[in-house]
PDB file of N, CA and C in Angstrom:
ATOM      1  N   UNK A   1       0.849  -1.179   0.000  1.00  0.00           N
ATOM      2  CA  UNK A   1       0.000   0.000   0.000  1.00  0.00           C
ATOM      3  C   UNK A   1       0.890   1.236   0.000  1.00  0.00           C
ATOM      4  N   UNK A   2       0.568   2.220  -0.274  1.00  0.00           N
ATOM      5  CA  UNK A   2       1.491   3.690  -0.915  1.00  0.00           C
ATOM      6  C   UNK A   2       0.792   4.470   0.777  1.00  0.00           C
ATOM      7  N   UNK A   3       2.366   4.804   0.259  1.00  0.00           N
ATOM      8  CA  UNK A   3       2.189   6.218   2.086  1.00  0.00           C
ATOM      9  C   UNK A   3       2.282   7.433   1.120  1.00  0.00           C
ATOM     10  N   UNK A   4       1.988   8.013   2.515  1.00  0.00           N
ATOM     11  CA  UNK A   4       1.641   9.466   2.035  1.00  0.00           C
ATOM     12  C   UNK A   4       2.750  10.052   2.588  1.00  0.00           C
ATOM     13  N   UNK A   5       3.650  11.222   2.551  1.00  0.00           N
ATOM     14  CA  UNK A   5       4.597  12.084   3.304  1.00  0.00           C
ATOM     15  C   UNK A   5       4.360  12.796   4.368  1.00  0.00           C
ATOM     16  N   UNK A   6       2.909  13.232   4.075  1.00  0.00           N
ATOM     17  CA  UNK A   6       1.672  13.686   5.223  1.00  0.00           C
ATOM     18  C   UNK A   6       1.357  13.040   6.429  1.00  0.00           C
ATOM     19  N   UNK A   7       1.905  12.995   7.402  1.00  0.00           N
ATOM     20  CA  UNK A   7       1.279  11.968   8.615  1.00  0.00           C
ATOM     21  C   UNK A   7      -0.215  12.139   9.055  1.00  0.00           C
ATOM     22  N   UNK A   8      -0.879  11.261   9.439  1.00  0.00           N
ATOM     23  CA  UNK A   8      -2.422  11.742  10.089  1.00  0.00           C
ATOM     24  C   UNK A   8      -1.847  11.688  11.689  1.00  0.00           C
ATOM     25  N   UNK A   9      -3.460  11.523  12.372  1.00  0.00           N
ATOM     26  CA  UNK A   9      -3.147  11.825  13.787  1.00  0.00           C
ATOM     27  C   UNK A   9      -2.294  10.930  14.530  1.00  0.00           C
ATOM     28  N   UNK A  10      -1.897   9.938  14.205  1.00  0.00           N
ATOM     29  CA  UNK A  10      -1.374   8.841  14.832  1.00  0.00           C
ATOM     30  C   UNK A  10       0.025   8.868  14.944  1.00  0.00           C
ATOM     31  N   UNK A  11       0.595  10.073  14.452  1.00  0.00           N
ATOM     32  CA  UNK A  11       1.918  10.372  14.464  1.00  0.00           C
ATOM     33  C   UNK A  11       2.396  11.318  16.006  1.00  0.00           C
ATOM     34  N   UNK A  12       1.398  11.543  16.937  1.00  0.00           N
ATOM     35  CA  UNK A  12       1.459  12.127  18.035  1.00  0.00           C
ATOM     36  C   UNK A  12       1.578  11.043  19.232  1.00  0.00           C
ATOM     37  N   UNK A  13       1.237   9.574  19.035  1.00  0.00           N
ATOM     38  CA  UNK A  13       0.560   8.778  19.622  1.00  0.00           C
ATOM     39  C   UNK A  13       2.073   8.165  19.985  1.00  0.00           C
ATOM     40  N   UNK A  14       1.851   7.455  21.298  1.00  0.00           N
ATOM     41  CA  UNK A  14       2.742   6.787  21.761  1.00  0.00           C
ATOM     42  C   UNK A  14       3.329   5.501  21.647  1.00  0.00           C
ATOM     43  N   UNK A  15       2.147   4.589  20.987  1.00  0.00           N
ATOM     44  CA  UNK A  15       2.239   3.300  20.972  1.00  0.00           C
ATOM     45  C   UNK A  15       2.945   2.888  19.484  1.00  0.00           C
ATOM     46  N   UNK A  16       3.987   2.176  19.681  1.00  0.00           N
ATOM     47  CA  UNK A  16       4.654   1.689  18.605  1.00  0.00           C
ATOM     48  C   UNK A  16       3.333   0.808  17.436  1.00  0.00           C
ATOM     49  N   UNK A  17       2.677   0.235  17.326  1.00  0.00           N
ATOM     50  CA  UNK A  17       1.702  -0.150  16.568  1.00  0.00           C
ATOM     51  C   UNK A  17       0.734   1.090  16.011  1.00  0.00           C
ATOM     52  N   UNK A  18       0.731   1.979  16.462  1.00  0.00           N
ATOM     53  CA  UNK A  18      -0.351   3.008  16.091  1.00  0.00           C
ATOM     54  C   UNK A  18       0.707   3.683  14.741  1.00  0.00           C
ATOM     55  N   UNK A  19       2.161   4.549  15.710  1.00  0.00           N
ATOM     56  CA  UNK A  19       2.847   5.028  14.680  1.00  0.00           C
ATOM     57  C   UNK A  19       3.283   4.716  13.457  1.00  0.00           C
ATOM     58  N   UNK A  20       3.550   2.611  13.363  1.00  0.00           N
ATOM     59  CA  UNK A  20       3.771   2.358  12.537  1.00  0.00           C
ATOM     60  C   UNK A  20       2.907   2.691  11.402  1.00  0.00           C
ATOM     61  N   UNK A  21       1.443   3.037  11.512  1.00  0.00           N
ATOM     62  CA  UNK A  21       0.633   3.371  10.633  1.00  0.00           C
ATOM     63  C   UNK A  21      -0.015   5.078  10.570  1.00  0.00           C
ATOM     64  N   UNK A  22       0.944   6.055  11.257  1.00  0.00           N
ATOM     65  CA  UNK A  22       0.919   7.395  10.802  1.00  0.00           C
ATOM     66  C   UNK A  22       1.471   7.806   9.685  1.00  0.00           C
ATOM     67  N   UNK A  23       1.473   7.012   8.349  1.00  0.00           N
ATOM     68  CA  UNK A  23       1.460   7.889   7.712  1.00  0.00           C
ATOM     69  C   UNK A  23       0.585   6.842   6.357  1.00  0.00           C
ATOM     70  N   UNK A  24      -0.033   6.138   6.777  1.00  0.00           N
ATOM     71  CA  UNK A  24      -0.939   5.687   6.159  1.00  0.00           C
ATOM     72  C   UNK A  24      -1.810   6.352   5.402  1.00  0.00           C
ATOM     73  N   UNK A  25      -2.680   6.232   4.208  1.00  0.00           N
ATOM     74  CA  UNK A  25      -3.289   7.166   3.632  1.00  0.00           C
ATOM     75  C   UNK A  25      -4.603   6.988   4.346  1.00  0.00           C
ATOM     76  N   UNK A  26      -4.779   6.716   5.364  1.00  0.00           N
ATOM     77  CA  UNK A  26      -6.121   6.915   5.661  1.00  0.00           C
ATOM     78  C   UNK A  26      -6.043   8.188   7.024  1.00  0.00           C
ATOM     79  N   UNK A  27      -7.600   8.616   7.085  1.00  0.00           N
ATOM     80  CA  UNK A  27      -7.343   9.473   8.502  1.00  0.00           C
ATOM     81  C   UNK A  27      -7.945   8.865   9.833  1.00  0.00           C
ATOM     82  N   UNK A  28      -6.845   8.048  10.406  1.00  0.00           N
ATOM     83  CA  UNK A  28      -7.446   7.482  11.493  1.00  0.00           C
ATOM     84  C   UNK A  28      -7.278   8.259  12.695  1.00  0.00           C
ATOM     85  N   UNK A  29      -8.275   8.508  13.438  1.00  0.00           N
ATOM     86  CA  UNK A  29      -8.292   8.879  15.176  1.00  0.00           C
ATOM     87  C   UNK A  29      -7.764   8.169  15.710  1.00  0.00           C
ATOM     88  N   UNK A  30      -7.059   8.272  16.717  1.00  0.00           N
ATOM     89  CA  UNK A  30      -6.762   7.504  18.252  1.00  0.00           C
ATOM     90  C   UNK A  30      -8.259   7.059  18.631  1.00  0.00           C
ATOM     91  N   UNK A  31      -8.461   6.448  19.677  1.00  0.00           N
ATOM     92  CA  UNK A  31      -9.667   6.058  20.840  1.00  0.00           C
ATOM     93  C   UNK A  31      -9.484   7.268  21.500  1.00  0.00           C
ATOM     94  N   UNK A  32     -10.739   7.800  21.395  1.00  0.00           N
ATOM     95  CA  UNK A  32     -11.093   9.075  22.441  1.00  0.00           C
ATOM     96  C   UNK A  32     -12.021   9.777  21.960  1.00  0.00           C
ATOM     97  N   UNK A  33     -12.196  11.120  22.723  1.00  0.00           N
ATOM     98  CA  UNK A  33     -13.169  11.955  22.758  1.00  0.00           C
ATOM     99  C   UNK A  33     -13.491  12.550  21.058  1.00  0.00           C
ATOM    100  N   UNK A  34     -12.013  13.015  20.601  1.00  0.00           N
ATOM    101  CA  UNK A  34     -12.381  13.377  19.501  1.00  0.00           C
ATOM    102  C   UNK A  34     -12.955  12.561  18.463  1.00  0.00           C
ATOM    103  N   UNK A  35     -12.883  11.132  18.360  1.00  0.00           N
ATOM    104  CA  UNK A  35     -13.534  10.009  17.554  1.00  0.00           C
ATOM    105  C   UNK A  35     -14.641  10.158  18.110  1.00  0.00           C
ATOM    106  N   UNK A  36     -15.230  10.268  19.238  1.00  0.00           N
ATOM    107  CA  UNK A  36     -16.299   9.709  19.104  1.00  0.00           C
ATOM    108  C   UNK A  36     -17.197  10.871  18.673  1.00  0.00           C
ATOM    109  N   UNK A  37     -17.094  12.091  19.154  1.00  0.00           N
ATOM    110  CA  UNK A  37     -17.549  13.412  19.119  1.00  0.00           C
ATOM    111  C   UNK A  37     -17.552  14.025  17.437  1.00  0.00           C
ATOM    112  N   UNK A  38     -16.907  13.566  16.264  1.00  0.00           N
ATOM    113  CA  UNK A  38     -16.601  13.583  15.205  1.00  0.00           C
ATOM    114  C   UNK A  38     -17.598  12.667  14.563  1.00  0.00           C
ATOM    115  N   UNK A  39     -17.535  11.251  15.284  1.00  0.00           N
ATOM    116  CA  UNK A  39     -18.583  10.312  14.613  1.00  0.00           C
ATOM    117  C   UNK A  39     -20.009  10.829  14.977  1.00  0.00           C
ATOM    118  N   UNK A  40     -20.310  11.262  15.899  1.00  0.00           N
ATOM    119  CA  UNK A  40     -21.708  11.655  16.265  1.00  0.00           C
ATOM    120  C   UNK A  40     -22.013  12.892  15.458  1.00  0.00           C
ATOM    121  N   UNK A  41     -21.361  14.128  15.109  1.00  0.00           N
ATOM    122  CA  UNK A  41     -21.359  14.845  14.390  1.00  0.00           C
ATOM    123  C   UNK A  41     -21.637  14.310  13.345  1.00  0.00           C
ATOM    124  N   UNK A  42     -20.968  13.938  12.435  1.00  0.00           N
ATOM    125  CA  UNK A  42     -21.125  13.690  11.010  1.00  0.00           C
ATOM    126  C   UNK A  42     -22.109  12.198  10.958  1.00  0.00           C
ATOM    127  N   UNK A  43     -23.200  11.764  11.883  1.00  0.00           N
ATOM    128  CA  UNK A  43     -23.816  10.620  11.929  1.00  0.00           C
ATOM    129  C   UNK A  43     -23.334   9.300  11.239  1.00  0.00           C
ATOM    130  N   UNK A  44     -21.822   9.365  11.952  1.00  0.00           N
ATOM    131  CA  UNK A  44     -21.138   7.546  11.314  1.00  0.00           C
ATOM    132  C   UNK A  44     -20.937   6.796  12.368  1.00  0.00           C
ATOM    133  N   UNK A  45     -20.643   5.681  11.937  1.00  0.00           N
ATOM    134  CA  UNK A  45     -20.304   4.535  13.331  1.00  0.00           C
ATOM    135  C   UNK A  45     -18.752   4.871  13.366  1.00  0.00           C
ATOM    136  N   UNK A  46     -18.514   4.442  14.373  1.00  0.00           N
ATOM    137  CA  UNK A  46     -17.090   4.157  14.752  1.00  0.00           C
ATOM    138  C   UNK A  46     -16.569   2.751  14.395  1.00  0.00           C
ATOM    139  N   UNK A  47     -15.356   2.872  13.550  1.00  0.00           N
ATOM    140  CA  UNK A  47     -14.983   1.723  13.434  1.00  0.00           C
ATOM    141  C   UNK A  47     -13.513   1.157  14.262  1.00  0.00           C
ATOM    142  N   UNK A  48     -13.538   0.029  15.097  1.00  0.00           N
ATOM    143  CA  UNK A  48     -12.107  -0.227  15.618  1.00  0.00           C
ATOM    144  C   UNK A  48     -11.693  -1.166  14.926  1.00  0.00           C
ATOM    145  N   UNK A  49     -10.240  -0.713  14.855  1.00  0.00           N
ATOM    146  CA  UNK A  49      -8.822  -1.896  14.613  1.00  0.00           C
ATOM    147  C   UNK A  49      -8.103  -2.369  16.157  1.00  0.00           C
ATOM    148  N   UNK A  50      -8.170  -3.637  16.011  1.00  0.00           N
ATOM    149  CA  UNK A  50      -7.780  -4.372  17.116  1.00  0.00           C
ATOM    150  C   UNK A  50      -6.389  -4.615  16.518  1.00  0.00           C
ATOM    151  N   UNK A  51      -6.072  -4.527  15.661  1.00  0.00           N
ATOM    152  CA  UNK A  51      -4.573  -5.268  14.987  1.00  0.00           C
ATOM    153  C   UNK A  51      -4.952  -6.395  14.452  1.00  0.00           C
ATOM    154  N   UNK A  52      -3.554  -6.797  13.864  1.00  0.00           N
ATOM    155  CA  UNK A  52      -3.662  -8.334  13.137  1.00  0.00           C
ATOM    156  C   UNK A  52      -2.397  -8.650  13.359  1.00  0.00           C
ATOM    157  N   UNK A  53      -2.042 -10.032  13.088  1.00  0.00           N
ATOM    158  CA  UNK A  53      -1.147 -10.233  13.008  1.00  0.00           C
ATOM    159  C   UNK A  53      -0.803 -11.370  12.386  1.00  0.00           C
TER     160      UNK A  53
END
């Protein structure tokens, strides 16, 4: 899959699994207030990644 040069939010985040995917082309939230407060706004579900492996 193609990265972007652009990091999203996950480039602030602490956890080695999250960062590995800040610069992913997608815009993923952390778990928190702003996900959920964003999803209720714009009337979407929240979706979680548990990982894979």
């Amino acid at each position: 899959m193609p990265t972007n040069n652009k990091p999203n939010r996950l480039i602030a985040e602490k956890s080695p699994y999250l960062l590995q995917h800040a610069y992913n082309p997608v815009n993923w939230l952390p778990w928190g207030e702003e996900a959920f407060e964003k999803a209720k706004r714009e009337n979407k579900p929240v979706l979680v990644s548990i990982g894979y492996s």
